[in-house]
N, C-alpha and C. Protein backbone atom coordinates (compact mmCIF):
# COMPACT_ATOMS: atom_id res chain seq x y z
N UNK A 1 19.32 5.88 -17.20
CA UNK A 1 17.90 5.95 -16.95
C UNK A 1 17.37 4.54 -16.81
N UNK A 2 16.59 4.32 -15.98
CA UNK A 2 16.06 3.45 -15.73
C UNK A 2 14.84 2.83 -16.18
N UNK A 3 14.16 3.32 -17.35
CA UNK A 3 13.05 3.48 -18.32
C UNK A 3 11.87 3.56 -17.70
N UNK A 4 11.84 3.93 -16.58
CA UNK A 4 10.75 4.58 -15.80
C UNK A 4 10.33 6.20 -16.17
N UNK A 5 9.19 6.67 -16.58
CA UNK A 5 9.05 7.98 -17.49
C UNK A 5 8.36 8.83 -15.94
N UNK A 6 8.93 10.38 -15.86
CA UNK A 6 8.14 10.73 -14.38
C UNK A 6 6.88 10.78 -15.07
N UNK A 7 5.98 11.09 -13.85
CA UNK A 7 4.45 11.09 -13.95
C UNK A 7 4.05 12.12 -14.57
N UNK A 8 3.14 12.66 -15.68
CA UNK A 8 2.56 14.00 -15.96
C UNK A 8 2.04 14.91 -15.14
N UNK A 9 2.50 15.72 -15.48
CA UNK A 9 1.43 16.67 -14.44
C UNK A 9 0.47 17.59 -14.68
N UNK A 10 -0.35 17.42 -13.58
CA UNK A 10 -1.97 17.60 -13.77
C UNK A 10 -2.41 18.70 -14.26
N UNK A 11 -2.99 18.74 -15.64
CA UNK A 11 -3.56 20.06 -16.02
C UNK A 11 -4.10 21.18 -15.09
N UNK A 12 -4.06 22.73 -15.07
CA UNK A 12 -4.94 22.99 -13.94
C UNK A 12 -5.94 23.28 -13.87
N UNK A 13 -6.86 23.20 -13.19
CA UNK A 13 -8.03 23.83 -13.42
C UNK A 13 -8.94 24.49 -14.52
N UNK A 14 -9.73 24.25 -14.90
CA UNK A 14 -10.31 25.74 -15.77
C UNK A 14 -11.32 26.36 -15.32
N UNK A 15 -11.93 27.27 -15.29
CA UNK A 15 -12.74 28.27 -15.32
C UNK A 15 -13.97 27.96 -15.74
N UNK A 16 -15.26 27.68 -15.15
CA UNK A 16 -16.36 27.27 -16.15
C UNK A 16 -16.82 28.54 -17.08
N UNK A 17 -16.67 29.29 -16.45
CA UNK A 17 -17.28 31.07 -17.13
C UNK A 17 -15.79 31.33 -18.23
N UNK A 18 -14.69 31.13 -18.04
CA UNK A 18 -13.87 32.37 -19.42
C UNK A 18 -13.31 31.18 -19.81
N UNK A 19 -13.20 29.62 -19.01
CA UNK A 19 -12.30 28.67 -19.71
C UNK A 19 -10.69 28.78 -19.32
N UNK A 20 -10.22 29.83 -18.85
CA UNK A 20 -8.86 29.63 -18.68
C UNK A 20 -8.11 29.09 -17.23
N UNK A 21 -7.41 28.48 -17.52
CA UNK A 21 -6.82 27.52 -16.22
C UNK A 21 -6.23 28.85 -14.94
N UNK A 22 -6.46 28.11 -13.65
CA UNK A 22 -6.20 28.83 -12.58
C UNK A 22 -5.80 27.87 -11.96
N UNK A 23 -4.58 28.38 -10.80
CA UNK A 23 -4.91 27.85 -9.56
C UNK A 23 -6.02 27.68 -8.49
N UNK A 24 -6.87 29.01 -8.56
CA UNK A 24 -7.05 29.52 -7.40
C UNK A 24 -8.63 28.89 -8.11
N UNK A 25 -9.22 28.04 -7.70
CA UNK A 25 -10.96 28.51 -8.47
C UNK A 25 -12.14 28.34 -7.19
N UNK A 26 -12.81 28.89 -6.91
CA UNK A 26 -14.04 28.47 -6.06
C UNK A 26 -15.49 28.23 -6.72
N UNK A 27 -15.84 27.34 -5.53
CA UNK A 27 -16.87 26.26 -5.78
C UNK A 27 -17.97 26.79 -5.67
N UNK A 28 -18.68 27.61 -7.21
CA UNK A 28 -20.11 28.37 -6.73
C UNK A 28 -21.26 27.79 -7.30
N UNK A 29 -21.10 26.26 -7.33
CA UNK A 29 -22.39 25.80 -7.36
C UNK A 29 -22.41 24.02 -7.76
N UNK A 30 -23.79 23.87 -8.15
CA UNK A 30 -23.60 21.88 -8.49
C UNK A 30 -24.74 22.07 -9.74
N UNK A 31 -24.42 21.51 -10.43
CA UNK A 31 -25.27 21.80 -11.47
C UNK A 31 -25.68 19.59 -11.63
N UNK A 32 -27.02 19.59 -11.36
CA UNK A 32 -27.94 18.24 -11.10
C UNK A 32 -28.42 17.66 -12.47
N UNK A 33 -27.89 16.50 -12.30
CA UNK A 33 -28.33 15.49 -13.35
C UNK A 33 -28.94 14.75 -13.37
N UNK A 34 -30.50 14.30 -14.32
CA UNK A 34 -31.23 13.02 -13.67
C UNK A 34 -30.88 11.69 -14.19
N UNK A 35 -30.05 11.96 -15.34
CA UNK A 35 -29.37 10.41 -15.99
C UNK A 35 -27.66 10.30 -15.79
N UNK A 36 -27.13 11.00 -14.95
CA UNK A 36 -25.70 10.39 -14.91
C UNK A 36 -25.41 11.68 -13.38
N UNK A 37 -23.88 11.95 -13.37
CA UNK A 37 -23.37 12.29 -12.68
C UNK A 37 -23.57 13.50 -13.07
N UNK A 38 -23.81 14.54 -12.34
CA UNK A 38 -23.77 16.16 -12.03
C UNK A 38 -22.27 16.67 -12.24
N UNK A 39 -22.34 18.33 -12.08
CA UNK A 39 -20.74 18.54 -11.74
C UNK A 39 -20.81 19.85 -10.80
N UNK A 40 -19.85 19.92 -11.00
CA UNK A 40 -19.37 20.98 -9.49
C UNK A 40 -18.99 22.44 -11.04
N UNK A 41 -19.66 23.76 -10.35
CA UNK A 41 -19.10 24.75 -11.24
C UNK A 41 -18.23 25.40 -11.03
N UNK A 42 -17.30 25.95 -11.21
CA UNK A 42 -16.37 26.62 -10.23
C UNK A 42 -15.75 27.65 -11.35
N UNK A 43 -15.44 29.25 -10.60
CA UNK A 43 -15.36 30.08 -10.77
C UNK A 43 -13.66 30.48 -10.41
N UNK A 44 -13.25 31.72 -11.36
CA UNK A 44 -11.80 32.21 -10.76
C UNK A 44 -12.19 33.58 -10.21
N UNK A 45 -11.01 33.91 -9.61
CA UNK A 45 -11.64 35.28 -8.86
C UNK A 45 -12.38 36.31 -8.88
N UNK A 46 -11.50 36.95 -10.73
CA UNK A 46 -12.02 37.64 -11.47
C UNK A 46 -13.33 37.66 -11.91
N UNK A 47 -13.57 36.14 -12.28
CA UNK A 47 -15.31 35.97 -13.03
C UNK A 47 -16.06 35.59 -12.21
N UNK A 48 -15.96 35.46 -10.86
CA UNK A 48 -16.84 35.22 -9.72
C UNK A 48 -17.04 36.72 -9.33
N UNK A 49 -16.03 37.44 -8.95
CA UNK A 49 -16.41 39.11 -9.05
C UNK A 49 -17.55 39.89 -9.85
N UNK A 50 -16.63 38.94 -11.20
CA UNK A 50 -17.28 40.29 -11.89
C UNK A 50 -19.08 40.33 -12.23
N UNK A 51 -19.26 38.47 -11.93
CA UNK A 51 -20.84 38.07 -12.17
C UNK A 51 -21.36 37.74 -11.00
N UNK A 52 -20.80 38.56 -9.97
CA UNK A 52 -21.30 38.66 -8.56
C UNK A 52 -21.64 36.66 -8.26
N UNK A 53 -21.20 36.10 -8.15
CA UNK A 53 -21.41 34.32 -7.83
C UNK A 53 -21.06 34.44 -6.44
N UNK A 54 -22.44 33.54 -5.69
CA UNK A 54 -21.99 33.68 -4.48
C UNK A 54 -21.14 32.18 -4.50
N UNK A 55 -19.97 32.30 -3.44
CA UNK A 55 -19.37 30.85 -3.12
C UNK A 55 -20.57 29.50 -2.57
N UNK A 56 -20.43 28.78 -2.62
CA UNK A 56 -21.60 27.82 -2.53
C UNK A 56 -21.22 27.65 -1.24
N UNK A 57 -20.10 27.57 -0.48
CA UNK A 57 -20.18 27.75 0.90
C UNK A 57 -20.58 28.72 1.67
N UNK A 58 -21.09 30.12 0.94
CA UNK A 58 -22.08 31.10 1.44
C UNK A 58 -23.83 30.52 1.21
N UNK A 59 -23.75 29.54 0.39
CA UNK A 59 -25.61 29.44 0.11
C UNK A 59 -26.25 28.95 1.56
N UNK A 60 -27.42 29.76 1.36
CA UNK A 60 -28.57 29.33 2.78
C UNK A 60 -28.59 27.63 2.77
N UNK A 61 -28.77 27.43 4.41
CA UNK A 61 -28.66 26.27 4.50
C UNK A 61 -29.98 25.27 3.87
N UNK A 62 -30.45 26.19 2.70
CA UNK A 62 -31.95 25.29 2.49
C UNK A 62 -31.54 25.26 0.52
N UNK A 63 -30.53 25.85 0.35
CA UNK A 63 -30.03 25.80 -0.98
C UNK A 63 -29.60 24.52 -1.46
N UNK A 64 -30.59 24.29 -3.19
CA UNK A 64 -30.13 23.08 -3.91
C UNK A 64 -28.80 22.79 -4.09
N UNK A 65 -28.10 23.69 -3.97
CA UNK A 65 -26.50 24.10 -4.91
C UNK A 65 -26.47 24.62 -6.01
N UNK A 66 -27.49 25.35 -6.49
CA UNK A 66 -27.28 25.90 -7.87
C UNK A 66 -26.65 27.30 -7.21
N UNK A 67 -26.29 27.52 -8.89
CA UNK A 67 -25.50 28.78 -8.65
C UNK A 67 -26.29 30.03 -8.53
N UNK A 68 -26.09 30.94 -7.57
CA UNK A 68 -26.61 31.84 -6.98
C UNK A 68 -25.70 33.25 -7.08
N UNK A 69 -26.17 34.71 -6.97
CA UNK A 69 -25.61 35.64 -7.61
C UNK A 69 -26.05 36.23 -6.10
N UNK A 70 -25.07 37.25 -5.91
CA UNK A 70 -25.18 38.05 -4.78
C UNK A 70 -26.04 39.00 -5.32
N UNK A 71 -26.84 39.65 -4.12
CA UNK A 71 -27.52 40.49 -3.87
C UNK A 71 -27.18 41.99 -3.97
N UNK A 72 -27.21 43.24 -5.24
CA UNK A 72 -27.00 44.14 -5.34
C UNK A 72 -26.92 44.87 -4.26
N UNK A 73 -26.12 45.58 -3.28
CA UNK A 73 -25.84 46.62 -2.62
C UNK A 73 -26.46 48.29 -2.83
């Protein structure tokens, strides 16, 4: 060995709604800060389903980025 250690690898994701890591998560909103940096919220399949979250790449083009809930059927 050459005492070179491999690189870690990258935790994945978590879930802002249940907390548990995913691959898969989408981006349903930006939650705005007036003294530092904001963040991005992001949802897994299941808990974007189940709390109806629209994807933030569905919000009207006049949307802050907050998170938004689909419209009952």
């Amino acid at each position: 060995m050459n005492g070179v250690r491999p690189a870690a690898l990258a935790p994945a994701p978590l879930c802002d709604y249940c907390g548990h890591a995913h691959d898969t998560l989408i981006v349903v909103g930006v939650v705005h800060s007036a003294s530092g940096p904001g963040r991005t919220m992001r949802a897994c399949p299941p808990c974007r389903t189940a709390r109806r979250l629209l994807p933030l790449a569905d919000h009207p083009a006049d949307s802050l980025g907050l998170v938004l809930v689909e419209p009952r059927l």
